[in-house]
C-alpha atoms as a PDB file:
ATOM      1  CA  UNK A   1       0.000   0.000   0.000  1.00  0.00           C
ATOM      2  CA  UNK A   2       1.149   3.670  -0.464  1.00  0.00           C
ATOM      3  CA  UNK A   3       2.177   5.436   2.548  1.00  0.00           C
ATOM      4  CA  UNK A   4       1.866   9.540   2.814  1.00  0.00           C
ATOM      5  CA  UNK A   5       3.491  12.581   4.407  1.00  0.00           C
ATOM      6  CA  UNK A   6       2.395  16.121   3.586  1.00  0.00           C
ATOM      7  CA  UNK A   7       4.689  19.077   4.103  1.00  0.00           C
ATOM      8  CA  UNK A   8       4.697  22.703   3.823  1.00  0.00           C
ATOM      9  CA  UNK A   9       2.601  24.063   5.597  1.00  0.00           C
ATOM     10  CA  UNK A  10       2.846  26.874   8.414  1.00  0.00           C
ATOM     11  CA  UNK A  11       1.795  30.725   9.281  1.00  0.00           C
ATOM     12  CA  UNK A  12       1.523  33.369   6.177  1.00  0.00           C
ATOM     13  CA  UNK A  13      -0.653  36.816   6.326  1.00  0.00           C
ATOM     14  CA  UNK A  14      -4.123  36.604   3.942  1.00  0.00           C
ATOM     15  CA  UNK A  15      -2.926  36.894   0.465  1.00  0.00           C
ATOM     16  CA  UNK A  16       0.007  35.472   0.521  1.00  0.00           C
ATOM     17  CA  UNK A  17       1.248  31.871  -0.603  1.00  0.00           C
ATOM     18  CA  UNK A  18       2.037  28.761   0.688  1.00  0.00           C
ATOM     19  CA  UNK A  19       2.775  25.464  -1.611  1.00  0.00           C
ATOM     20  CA  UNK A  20       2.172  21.977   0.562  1.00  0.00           C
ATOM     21  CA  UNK A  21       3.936  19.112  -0.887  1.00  0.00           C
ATOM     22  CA  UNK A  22       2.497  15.157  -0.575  1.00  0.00           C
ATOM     23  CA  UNK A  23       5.047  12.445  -0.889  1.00  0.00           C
ATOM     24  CA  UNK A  24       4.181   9.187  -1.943  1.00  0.00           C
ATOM     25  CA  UNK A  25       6.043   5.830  -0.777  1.00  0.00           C
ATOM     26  CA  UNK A  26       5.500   1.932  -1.574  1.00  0.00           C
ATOM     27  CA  UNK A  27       3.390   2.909  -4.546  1.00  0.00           C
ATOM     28  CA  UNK A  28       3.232   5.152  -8.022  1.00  0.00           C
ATOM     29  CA  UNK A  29       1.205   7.743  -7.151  1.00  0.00           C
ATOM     30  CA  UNK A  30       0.301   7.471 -10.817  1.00  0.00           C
ATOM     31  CA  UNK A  31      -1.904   4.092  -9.335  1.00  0.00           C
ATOM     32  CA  UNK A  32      -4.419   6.683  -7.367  1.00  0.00           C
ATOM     33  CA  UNK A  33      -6.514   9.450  -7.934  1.00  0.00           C
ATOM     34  CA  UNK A  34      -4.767  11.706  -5.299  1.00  0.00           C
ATOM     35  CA  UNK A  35      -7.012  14.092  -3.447  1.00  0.00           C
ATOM     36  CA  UNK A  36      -6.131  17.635  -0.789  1.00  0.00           C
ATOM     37  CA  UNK A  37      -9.100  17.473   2.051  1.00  0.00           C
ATOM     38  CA  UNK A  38      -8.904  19.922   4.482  1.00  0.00           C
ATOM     39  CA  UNK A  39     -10.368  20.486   8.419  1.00  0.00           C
ATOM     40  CA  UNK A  40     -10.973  23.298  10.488  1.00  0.00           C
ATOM     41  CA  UNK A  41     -11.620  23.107  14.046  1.00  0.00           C
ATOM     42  CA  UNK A  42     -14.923  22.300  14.590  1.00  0.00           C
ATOM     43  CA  UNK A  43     -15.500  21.422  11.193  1.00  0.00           C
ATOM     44  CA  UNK A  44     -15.864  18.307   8.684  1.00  0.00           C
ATOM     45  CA  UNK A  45     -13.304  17.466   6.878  1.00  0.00           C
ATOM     46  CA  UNK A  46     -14.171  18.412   3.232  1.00  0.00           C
ATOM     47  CA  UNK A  47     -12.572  18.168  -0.021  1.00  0.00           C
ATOM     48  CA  UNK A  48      -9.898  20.638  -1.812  1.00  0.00           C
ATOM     49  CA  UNK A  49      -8.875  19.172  -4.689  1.00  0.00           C
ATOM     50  CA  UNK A  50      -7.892  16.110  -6.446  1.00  0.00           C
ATOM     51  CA  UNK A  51      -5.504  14.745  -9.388  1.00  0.00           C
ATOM     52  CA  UNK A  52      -6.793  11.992 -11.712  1.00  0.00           C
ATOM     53  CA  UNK A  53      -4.274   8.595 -11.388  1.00  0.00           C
ATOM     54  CA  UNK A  54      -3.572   9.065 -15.031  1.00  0.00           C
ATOM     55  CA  UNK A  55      -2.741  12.896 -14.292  1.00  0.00           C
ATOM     56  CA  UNK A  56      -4.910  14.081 -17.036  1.00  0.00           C
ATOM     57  CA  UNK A  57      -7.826  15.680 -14.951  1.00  0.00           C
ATOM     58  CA  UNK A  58      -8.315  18.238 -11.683  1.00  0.00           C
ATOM     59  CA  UNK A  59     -10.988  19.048  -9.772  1.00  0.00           C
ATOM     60  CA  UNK A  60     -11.548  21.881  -6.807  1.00  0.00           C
ATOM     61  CA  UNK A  61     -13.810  22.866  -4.540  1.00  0.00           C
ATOM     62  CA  UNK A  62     -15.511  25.824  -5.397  1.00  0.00           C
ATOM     63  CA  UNK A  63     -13.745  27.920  -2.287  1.00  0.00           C
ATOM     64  CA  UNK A  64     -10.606  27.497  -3.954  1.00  0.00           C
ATOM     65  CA  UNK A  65     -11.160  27.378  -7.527  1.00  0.00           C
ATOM     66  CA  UNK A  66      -8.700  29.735  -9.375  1.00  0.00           C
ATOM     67  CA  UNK A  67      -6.445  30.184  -6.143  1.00  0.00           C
ATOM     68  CA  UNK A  68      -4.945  26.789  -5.244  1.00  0.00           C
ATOM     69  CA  UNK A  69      -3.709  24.340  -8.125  1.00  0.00           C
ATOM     70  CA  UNK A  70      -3.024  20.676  -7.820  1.00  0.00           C
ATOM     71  CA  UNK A  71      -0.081  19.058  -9.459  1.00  0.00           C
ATOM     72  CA  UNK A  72       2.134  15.761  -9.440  1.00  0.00           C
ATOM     73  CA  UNK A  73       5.810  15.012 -10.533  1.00  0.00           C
ATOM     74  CA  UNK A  74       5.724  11.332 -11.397  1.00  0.00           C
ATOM     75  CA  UNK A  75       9.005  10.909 -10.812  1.00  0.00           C
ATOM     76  CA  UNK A  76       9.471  12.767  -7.772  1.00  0.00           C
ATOM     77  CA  UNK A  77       6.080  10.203  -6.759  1.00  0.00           C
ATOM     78  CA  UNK A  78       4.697  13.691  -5.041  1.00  0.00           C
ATOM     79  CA  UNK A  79       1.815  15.554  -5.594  1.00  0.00           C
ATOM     80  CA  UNK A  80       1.890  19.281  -4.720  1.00  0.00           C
ATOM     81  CA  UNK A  81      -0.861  22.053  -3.779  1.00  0.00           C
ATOM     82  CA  UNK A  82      -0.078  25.558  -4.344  1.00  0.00           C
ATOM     83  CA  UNK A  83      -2.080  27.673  -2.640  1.00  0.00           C
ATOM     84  CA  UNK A  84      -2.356  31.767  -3.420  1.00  0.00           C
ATOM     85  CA  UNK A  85      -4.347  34.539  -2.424  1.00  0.00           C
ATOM     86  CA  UNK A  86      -4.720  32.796   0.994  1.00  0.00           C
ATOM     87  CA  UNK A  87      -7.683  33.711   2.860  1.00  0.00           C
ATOM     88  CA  UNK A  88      -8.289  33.793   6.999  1.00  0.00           C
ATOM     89  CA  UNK A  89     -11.111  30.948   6.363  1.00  0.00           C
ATOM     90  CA  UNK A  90      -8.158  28.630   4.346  1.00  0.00           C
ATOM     91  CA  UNK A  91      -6.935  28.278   8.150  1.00  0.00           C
ATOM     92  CA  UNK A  92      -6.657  24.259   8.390  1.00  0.00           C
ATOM     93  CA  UNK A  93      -5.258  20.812   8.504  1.00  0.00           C
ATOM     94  CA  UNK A  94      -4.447  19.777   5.671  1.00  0.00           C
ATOM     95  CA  UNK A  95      -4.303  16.302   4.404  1.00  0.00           C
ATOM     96  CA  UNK A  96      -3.214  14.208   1.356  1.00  0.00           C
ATOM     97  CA  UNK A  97      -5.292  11.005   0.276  1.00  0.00           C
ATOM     98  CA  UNK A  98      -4.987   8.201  -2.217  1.00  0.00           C
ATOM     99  CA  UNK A  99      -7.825   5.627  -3.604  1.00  0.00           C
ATOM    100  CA  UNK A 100      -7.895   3.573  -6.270  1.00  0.00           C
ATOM    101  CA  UNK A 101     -10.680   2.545  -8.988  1.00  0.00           C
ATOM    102  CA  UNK A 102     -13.481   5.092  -8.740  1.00  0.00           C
ATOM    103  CA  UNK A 103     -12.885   8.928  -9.005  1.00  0.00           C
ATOM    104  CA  UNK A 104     -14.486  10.206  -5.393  1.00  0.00           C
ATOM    105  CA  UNK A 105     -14.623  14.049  -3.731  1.00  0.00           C
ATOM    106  CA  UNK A 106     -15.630  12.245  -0.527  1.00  0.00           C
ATOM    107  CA  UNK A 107     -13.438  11.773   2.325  1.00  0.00           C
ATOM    108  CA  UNK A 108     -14.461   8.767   3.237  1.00  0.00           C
ATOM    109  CA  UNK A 109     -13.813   6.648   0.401  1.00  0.00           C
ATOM    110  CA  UNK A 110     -10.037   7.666   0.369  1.00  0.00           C
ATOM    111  CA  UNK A 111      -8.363   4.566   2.233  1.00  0.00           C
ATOM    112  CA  UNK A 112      -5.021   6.041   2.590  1.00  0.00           C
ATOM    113  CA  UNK A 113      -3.760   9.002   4.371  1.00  0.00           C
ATOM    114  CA  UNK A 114      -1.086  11.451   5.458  1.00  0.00           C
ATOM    115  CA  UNK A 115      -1.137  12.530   8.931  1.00  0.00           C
ATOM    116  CA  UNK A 116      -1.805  16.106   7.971  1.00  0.00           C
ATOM    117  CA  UNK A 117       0.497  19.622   7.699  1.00  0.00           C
ATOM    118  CA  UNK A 118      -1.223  23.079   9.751  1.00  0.00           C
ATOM    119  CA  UNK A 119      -1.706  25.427   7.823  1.00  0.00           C
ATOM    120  CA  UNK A 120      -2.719  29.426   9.412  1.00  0.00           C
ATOM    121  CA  UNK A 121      -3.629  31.845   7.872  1.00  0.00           C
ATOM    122  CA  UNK A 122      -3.311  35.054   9.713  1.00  0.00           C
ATOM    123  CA  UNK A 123      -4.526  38.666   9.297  1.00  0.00           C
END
């Protein structure tokens, strides 16, 4: 099975940048549809964005859409989220997720995950 640990994450003022890495181990990350989910305190975890296992396809949540992009370098077996034009409610954990087969947006059908990188956003 694939193994996770997110990094990159940490304090930066609303509107700046932060870029949160995901590296993969004991599997091609190319075998997964890798997703970004994200929890606040208090809240559910919900969904960010996700990468297609054949890399051809992204999807985001609406909150995020044309601020944070989702990539992957194959080689590297990583998948990265840059974030910009941070915003005081982007405040989070912030976890990486692989599944298999079926293209999901839920958390709960991801089997495998990271253990999660803070990220604060401050004003």
């Amino acid at each position: 099975q694939v193994q996770l640990v997110e990094s990159g994450g940490g304090l930066v003022q609303a509107g700046g940048s932060l870029r949160l890495s995901c590296a993969a181990s004991g599997r091609p990350i190319n075998w997964y549809h890798m997703g970004w989910f994200r929890q606040a305190p208090g809240k559910e975890r919900e969904f960010v964005a996700v990468i297609t296992l054949s890399g051809g396809s992204t999807r985001y949540a609406d909150s995020v859409k044309g601020r944070f992009t989702i990539s992957s370098d194959n080689a590297k077996n990583t998948v990265y989220l840059q974030m910009n034009s941070l915003k005081l409610d982007d405040t989070a954990v912030y976890y990486c997720a692989a599944k298999e087969s079926e293209l999901s947006l839920r958390p709960g059908e991801y089997p495998y995950w990271g253990q999660g990188t803070q990220v604060t956003v401050s004003s």
